[in-house]
C-alpha atoms as a PDB file:
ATOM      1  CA  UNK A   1      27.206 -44.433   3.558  1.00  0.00           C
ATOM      2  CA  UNK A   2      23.947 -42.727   4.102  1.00  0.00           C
ATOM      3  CA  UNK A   3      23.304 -39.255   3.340  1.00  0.00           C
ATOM      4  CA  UNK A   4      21.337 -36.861   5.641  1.00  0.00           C
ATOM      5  CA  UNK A   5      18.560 -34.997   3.734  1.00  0.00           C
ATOM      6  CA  UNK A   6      19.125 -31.195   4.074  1.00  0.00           C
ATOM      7  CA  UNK A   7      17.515 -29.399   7.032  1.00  0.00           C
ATOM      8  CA  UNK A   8      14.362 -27.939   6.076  1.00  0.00           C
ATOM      9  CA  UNK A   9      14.683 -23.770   5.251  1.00  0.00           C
ATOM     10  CA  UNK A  10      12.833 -21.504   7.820  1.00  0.00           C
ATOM     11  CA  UNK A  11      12.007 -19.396   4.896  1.00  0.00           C
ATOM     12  CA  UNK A  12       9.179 -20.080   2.653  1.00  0.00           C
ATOM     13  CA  UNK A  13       8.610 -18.906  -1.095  1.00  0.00           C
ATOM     14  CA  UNK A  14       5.622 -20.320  -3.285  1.00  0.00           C
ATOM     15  CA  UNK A  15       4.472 -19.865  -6.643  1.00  0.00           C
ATOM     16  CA  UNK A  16       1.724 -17.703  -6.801  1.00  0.00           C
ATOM     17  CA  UNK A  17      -1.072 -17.356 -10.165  1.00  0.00           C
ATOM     18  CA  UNK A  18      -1.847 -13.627 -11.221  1.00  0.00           C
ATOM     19  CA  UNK A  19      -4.116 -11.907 -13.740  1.00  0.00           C
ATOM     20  CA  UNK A  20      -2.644  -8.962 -14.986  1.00  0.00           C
ATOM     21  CA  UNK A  21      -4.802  -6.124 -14.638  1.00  0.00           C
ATOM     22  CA  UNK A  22      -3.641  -4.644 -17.562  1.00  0.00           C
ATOM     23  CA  UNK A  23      -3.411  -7.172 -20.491  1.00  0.00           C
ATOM     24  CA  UNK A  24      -5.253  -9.561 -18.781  1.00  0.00           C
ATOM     25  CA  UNK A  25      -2.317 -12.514 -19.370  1.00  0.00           C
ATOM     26  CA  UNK A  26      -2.231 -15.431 -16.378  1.00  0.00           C
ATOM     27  CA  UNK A  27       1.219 -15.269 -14.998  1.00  0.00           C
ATOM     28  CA  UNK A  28       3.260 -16.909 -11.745  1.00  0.00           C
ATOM     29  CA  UNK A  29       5.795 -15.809  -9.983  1.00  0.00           C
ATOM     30  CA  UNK A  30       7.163 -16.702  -6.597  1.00  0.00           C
ATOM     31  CA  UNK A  31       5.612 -15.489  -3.462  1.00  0.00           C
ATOM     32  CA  UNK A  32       7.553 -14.812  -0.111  1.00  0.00           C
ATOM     33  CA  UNK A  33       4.839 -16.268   2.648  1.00  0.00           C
ATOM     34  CA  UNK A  34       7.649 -16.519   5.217  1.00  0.00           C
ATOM     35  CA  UNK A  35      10.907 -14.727   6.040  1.00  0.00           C
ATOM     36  CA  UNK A  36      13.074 -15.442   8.543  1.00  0.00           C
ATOM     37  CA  UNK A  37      15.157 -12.500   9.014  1.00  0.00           C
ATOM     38  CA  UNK A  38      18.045 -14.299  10.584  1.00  0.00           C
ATOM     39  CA  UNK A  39      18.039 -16.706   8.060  1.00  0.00           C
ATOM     40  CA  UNK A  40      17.357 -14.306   4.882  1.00  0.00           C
ATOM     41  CA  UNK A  41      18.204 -10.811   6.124  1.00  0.00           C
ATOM     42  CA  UNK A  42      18.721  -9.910   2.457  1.00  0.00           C
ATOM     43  CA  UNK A  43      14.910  -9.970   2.621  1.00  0.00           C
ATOM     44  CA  UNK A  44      14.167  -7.360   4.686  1.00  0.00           C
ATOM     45  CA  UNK A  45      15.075  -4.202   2.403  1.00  0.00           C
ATOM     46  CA  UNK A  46      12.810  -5.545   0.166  1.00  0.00           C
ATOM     47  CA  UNK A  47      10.285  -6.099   2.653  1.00  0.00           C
ATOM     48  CA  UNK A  48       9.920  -2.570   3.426  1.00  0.00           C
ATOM     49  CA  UNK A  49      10.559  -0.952   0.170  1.00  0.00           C
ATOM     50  CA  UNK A  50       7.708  -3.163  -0.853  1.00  0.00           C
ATOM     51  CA  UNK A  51       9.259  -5.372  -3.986  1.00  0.00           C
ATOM     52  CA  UNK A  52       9.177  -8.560  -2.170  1.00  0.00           C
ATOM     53  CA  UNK A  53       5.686  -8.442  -2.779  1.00  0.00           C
ATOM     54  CA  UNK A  54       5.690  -7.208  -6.292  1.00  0.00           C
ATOM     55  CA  UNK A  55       5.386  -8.621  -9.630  1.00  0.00           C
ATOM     56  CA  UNK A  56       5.960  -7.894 -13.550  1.00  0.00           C
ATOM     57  CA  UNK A  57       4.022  -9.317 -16.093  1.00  0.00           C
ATOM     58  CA  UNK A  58       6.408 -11.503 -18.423  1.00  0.00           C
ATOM     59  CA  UNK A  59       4.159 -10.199 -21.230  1.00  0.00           C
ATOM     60  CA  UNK A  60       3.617  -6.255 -20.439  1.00  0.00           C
ATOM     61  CA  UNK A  61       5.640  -5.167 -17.706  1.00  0.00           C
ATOM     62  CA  UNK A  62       3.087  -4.097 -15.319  1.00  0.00           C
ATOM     63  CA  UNK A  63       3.745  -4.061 -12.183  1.00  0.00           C
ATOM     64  CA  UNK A  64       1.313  -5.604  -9.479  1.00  0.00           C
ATOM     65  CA  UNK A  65       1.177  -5.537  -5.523  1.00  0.00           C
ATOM     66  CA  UNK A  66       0.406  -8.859  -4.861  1.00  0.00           C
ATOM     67  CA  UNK A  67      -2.441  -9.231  -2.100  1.00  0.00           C
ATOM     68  CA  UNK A  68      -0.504 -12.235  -0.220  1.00  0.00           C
ATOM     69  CA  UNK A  69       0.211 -13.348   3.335  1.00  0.00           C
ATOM     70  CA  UNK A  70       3.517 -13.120   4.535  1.00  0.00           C
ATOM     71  CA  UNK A  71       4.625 -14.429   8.342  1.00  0.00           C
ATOM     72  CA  UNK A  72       7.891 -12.623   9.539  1.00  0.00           C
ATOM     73  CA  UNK A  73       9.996 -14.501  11.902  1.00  0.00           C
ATOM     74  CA  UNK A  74      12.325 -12.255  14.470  1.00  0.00           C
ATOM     75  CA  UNK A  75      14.501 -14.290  16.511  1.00  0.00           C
ATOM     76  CA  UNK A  76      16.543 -11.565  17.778  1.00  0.00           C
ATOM     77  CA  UNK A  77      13.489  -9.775  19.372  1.00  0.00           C
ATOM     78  CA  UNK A  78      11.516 -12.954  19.765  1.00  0.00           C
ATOM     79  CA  UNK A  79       8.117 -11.748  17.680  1.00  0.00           C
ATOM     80  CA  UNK A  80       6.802 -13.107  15.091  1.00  0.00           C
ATOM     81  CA  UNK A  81       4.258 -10.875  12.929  1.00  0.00           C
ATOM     82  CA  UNK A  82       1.528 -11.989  10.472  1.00  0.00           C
ATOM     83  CA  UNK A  83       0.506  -9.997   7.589  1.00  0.00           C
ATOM     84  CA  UNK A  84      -2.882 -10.615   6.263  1.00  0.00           C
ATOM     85  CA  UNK A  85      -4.152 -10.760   2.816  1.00  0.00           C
ATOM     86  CA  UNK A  86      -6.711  -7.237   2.454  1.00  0.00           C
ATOM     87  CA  UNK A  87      -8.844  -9.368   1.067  1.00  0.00           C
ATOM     88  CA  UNK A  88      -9.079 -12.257   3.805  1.00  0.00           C
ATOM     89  CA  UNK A  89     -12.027 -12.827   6.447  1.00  0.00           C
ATOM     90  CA  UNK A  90     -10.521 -12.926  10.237  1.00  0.00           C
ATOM     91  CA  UNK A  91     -11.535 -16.749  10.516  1.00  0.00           C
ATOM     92  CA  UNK A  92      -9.580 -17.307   7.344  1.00  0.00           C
ATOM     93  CA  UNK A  93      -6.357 -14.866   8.045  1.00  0.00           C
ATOM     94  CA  UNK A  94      -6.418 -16.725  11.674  1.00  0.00           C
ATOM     95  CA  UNK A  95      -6.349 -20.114   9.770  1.00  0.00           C
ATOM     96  CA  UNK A  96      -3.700 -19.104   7.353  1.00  0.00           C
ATOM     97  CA  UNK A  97      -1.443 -17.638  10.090  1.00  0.00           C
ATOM     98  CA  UNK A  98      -1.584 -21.154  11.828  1.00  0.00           C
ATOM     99  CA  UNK A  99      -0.339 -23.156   9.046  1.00  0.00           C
ATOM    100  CA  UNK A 100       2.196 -20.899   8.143  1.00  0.00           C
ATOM    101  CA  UNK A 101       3.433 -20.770  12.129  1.00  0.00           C
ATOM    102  CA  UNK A 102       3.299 -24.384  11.903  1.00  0.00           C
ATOM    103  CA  UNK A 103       5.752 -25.052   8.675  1.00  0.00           C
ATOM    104  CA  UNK A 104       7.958 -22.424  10.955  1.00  0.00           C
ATOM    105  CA  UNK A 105       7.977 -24.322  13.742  1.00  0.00           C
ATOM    106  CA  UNK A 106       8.598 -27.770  12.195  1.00  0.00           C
ATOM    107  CA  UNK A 107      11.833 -26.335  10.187  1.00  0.00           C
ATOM    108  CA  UNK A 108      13.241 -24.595  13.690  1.00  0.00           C
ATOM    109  CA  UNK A 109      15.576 -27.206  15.390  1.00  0.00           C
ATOM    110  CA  UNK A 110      13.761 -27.914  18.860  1.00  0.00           C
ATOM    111  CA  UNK A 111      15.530 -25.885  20.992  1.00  0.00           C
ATOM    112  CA  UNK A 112      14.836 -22.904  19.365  1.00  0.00           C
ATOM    113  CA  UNK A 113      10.617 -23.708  19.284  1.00  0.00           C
ATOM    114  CA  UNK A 114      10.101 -20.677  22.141  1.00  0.00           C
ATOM    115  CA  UNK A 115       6.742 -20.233  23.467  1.00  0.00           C
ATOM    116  CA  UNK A 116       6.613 -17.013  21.567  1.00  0.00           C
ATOM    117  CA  UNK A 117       6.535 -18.864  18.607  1.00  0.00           C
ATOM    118  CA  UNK A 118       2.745 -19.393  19.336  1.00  0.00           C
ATOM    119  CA  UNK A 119       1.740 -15.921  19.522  1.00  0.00           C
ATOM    120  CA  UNK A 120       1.913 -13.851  16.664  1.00  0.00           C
ATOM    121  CA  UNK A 121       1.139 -10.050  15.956  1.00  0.00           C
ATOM    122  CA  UNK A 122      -1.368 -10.026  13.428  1.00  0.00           C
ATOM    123  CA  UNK A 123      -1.409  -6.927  11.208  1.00  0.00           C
ATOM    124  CA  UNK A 124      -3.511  -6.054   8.576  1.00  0.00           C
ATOM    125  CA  UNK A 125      -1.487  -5.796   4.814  1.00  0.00           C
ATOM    126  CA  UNK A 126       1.896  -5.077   4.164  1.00  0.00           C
ATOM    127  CA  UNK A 127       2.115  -1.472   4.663  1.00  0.00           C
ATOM    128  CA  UNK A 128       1.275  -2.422   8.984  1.00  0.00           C
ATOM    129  CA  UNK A 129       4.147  -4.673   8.130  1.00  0.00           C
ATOM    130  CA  UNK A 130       6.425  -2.228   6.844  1.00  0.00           C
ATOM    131  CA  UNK A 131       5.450   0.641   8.897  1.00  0.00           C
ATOM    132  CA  UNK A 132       6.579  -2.052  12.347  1.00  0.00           C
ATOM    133  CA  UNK A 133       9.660  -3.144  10.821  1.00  0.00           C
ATOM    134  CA  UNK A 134      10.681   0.622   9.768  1.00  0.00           C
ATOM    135  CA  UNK A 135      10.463   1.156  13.495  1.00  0.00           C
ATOM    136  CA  UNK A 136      12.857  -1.080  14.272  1.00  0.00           C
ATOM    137  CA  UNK A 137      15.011  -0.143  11.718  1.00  0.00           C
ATOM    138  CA  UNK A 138      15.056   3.479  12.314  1.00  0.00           C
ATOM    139  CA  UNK A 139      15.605   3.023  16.358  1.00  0.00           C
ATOM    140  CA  UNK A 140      18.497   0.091  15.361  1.00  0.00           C
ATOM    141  CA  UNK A 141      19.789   2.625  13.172  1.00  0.00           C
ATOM    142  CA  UNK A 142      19.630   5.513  15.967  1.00  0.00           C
ATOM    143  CA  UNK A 143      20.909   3.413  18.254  1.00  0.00           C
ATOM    144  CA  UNK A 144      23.636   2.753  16.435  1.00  0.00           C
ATOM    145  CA  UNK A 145      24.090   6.834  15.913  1.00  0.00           C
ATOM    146  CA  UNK A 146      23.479   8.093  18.947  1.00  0.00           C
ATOM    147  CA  UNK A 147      27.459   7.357  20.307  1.00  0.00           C
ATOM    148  CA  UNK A 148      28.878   9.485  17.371  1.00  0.00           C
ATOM    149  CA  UNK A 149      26.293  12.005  17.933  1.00  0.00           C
ATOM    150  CA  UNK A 150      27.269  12.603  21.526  1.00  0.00           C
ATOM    151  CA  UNK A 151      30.857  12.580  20.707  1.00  0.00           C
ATOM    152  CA  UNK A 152      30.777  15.175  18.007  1.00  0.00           C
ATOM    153  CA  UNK A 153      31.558  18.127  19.942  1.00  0.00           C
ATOM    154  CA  UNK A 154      30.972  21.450  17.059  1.00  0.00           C
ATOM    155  CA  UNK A 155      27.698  21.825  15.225  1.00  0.00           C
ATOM    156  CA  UNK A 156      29.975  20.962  11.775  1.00  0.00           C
ATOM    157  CA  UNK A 157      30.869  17.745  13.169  1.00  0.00           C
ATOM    158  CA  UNK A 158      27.072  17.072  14.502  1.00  0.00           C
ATOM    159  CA  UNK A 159      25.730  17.663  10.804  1.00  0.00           C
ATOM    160  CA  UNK A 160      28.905  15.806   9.122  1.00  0.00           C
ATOM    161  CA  UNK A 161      27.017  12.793  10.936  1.00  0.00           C
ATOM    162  CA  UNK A 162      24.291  12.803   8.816  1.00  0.00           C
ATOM    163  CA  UNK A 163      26.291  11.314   5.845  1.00  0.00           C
ATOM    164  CA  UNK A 164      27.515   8.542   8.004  1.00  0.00           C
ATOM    165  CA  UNK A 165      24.255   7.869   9.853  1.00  0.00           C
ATOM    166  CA  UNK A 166      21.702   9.127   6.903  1.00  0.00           C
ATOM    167  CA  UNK A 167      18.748   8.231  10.039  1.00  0.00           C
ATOM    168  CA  UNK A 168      19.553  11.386  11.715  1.00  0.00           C
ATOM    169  CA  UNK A 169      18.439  13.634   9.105  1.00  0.00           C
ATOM    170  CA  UNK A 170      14.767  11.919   9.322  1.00  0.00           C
ATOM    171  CA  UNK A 171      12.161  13.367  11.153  1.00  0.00           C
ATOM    172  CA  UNK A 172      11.065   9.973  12.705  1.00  0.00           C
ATOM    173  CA  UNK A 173      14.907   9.802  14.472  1.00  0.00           C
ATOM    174  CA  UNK A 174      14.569  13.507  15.979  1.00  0.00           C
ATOM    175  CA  UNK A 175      11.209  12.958  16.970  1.00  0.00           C
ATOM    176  CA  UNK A 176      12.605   9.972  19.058  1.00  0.00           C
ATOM    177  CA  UNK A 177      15.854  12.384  20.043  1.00  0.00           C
ATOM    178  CA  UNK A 178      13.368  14.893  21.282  1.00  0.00           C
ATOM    179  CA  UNK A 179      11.361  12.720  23.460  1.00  0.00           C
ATOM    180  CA  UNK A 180      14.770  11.198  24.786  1.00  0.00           C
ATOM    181  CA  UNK A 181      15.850  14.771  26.076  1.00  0.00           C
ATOM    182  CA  UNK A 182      11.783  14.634  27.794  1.00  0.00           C
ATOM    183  CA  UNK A 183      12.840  11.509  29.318  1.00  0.00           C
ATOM    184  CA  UNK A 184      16.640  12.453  30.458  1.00  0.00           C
ATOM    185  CA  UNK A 185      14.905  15.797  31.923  1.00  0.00           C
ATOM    186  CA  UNK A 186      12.166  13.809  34.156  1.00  0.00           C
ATOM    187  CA  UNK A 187      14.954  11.748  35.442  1.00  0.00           C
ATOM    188  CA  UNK A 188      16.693  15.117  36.555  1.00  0.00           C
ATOM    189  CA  UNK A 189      19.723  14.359  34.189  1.00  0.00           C
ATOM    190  CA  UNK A 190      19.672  17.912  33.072  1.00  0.00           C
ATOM    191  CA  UNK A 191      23.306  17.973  31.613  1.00  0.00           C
ATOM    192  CA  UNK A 192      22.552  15.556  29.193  1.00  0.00           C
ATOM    193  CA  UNK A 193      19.648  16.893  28.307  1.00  0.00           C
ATOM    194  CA  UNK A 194      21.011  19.927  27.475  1.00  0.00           C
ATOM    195  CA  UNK A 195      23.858  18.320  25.569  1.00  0.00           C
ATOM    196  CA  UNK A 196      21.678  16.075  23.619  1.00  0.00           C
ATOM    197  CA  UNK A 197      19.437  19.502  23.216  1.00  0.00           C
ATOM    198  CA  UNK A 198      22.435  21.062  21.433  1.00  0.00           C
ATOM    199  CA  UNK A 199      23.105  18.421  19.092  1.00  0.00           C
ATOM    200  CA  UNK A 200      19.297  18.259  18.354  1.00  0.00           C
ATOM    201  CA  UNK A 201      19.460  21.724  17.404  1.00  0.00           C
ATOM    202  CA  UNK A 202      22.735  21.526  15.357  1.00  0.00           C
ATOM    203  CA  UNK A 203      20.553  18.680  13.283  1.00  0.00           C
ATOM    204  CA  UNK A 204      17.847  21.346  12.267  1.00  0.00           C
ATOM    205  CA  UNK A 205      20.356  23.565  11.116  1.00  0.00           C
ATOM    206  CA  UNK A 206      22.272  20.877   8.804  1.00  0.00           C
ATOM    207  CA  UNK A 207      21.666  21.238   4.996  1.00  0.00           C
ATOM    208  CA  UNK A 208      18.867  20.344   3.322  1.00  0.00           C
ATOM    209  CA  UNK A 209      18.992  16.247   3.468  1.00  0.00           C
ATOM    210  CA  UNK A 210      16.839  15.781   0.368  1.00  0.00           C
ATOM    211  CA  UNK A 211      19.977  17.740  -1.433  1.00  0.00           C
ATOM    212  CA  UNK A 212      22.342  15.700   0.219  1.00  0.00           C
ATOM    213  CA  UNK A 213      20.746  12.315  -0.733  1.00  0.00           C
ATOM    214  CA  UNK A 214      20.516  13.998  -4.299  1.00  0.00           C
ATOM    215  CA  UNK A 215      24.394  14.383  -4.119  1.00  0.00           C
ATOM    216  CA  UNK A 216      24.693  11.147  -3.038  1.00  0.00           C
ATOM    217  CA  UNK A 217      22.967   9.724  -5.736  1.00  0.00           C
ATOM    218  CA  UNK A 218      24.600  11.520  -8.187  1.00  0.00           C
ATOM    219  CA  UNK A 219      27.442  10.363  -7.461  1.00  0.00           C
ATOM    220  CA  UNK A 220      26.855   7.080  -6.957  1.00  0.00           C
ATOM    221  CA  UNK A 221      29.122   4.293  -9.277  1.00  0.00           C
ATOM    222  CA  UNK A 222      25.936   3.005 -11.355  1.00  0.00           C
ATOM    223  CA  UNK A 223      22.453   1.952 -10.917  1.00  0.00           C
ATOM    224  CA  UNK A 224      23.394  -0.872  -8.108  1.00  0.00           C
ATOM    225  CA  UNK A 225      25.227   1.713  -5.918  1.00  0.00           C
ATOM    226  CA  UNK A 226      22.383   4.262  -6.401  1.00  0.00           C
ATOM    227  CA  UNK A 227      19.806   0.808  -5.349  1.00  0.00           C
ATOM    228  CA  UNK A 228      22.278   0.441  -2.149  1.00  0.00           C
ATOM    229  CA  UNK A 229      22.097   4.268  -1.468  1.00  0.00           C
ATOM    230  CA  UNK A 230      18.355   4.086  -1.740  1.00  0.00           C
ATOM    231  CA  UNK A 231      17.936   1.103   0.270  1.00  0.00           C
ATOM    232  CA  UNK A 232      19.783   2.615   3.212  1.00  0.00           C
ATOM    233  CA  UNK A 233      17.480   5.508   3.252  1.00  0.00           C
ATOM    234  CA  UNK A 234      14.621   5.042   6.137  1.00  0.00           C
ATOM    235  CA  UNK A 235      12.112   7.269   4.144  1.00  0.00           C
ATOM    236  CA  UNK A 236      12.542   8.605   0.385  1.00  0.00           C
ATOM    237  CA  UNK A 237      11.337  12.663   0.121  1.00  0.00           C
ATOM    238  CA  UNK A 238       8.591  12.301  -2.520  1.00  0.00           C
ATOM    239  CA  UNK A 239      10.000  15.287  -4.261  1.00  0.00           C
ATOM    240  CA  UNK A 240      13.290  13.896  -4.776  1.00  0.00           C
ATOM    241  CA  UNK A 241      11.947  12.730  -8.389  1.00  0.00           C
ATOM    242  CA  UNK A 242      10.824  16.191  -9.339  1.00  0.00           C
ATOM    243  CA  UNK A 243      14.106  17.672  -8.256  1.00  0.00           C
ATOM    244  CA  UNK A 244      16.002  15.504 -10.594  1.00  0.00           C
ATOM    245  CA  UNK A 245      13.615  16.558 -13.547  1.00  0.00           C
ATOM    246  CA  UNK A 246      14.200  20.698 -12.751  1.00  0.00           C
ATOM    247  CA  UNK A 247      18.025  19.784 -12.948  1.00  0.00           C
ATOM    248  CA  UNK A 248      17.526  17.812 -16.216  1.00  0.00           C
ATOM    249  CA  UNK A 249      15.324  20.770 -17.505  1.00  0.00           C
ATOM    250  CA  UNK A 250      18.300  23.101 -16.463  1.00  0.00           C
ATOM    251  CA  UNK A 251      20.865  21.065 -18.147  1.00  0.00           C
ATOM    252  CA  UNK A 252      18.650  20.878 -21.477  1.00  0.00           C
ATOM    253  CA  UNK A 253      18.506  25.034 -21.587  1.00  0.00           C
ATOM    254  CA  UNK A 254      22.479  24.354 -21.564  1.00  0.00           C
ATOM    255  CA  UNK A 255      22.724  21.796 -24.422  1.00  0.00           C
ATOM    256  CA  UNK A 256      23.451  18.987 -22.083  1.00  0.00           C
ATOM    257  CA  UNK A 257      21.111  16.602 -23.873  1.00  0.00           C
ATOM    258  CA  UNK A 258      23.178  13.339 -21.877  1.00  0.00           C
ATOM    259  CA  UNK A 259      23.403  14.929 -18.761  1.00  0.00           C
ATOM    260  CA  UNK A 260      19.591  15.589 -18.929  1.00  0.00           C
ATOM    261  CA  UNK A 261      18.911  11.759 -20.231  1.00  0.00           C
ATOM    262  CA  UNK A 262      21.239  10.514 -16.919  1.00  0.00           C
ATOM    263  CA  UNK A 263      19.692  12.922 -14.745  1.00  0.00           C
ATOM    264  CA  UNK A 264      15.997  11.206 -15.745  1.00  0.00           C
ATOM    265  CA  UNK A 265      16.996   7.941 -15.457  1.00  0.00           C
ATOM    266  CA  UNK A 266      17.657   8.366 -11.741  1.00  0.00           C
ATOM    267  CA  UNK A 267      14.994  10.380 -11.096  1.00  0.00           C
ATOM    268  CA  UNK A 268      12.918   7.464 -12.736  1.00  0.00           C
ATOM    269  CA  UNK A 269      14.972   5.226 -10.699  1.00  0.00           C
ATOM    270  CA  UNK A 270      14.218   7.149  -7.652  1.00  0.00           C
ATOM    271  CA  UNK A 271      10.600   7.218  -8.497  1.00  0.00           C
ATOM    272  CA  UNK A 272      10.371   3.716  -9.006  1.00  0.00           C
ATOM    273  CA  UNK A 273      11.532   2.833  -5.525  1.00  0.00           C
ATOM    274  CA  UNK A 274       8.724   5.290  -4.092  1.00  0.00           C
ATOM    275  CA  UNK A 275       6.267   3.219  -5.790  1.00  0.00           C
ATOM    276  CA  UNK A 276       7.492  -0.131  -4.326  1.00  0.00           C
ATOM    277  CA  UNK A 277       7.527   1.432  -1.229  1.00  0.00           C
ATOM    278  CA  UNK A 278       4.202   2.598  -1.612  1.00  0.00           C
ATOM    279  CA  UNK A 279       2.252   0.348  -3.751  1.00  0.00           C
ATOM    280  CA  UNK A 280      -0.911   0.548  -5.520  1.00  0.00           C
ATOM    281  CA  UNK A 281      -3.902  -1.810  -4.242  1.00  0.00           C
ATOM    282  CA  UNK A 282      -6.100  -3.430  -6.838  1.00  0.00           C
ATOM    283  CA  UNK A 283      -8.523  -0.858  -5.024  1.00  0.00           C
ATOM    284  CA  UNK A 284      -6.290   1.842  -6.282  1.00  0.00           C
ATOM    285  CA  UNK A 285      -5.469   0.507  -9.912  1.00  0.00           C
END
């Protein structure tokens, strides 16, 4: 009996060679250059927190933001987005996109080749990327909130939402919430308006979120549920870090020496995903 080779994966990961910029040591490590989100959507978190483009040196731990292409395949919205290498002329990103579209292609059975296919977004680096994709998240997300939010019917069930639906406490969402009551009053739906008005203002008046995600964090099972709580957040307060210092500081003036050591390690771990999110450039290093 013959056996059928495996179908090709739409997904694409190469080794990559790096100098590290601080010991100097030639290293590789595998490179995402194309994600298919239906077929890997345990990619995308670390797409936009910015790891899947980040590597440790095996022989100091630094950690580098690799300068990479990376071609991102959406089915579900038909797009397709190119990331360019910062460091890439046009002619050469344009080339690069092609061949990368074209390895696509040939692994996508043939009646999924759309037209679409052919024309990708090209953006320049990673944070474009990210900053596309965390649109989509954050109106998937809201979309996803906005039935519970019109159901809650007190100002303590509006702001209970924000635990459930952590997008609503971000100012991205309520910017989008505020130009949806613009829109509902142009189109003369004024009771909606108004209702959606209400809940908009029961948001501002919710706790602080940065506390709540603090709570949340603290408890959290362990370091994975903290990652998972992290992960889920659309945007990380840059404070948040700090905070968790001042409460270790607090805890040391009370002879809490392992409180204070737990209460670093997640604000370390806390500060570590800011970083990924935000990564150096060699420019920056």
């Amino acid at each position: 009996m013959e056996t059928q080779s495996p179908a090709p994966t739409r997904s694409l990961a190469e080794p990559w060679r790096q100098i590290c910029r601080r010991c100097g040591h030639a290293f590789e490590t595998p490179i995402w250059l194309i994600v298919d989100l239906e077929e890997r959507p345990d990619l995308l978190p670390r797409l936009l927190d910015g790891s899947l483009h980040q590597a440790i040196c095996p022989h100091c731990d630094a950690s580098h933001a690799l300068d990479a292409p990376l071609l991102v395949h959406d089915p579900v919205r038909e797009r397709l987005l190119f990331a360019a290498q910062a460091s890439s002329a046009p002619a050469q990103a344009r080339r690069i996109a092609r061949e990368l579209g074209t390895r696509l292609i040939a692994a996508l059975p043939r009646a999924a080749r759309a037209p679409y296919l052919t024309r990708a977004l090209h953006v320049r680096g990673l944070r474009e990327l990210q900053r596309l994709l965390r649109e989509n998240a954050t109106g998937d997300a809201l979309s996803a909130a906005l039935p519970a939010l019109m159901q809650a019917t007190t100002p303590a069930e509006v702001q209970a939402l924000v635990h459930s639906h952590p997008v609503l406490g971000t100012a991205e969402a309520r910017a989008h919430l505020r130009d949806y009551v613009s829109t509902l009053q142009a189109r003369g739906e004024a009771s909606l308006a108004r209702a959606l008005q209400q809940r908009l203002e029961a948001l501002a008046a919710a706790p602080d979120t940065r506390v709540a995600l603090l709570h949340r964090l603290l408890h959290a099972g362990g370091p994975e549920q903290r990652q998972a709580v992290l992960a889920r957040q659309p945007s990380i307060p840059a404070e948040l870090p700090a905070m968790f210092e001042a409460l270790a500081v607090q805890a040391e003036r009370r002879g809490l020496a392992a409180v204070a050591h737990d209460l670093r390690v997640i604000g370390d771990e806390t500060r570590r995903q800011i970083q990924a999110r935000h990564p150096p450039t060699d420019r920056d290093a």
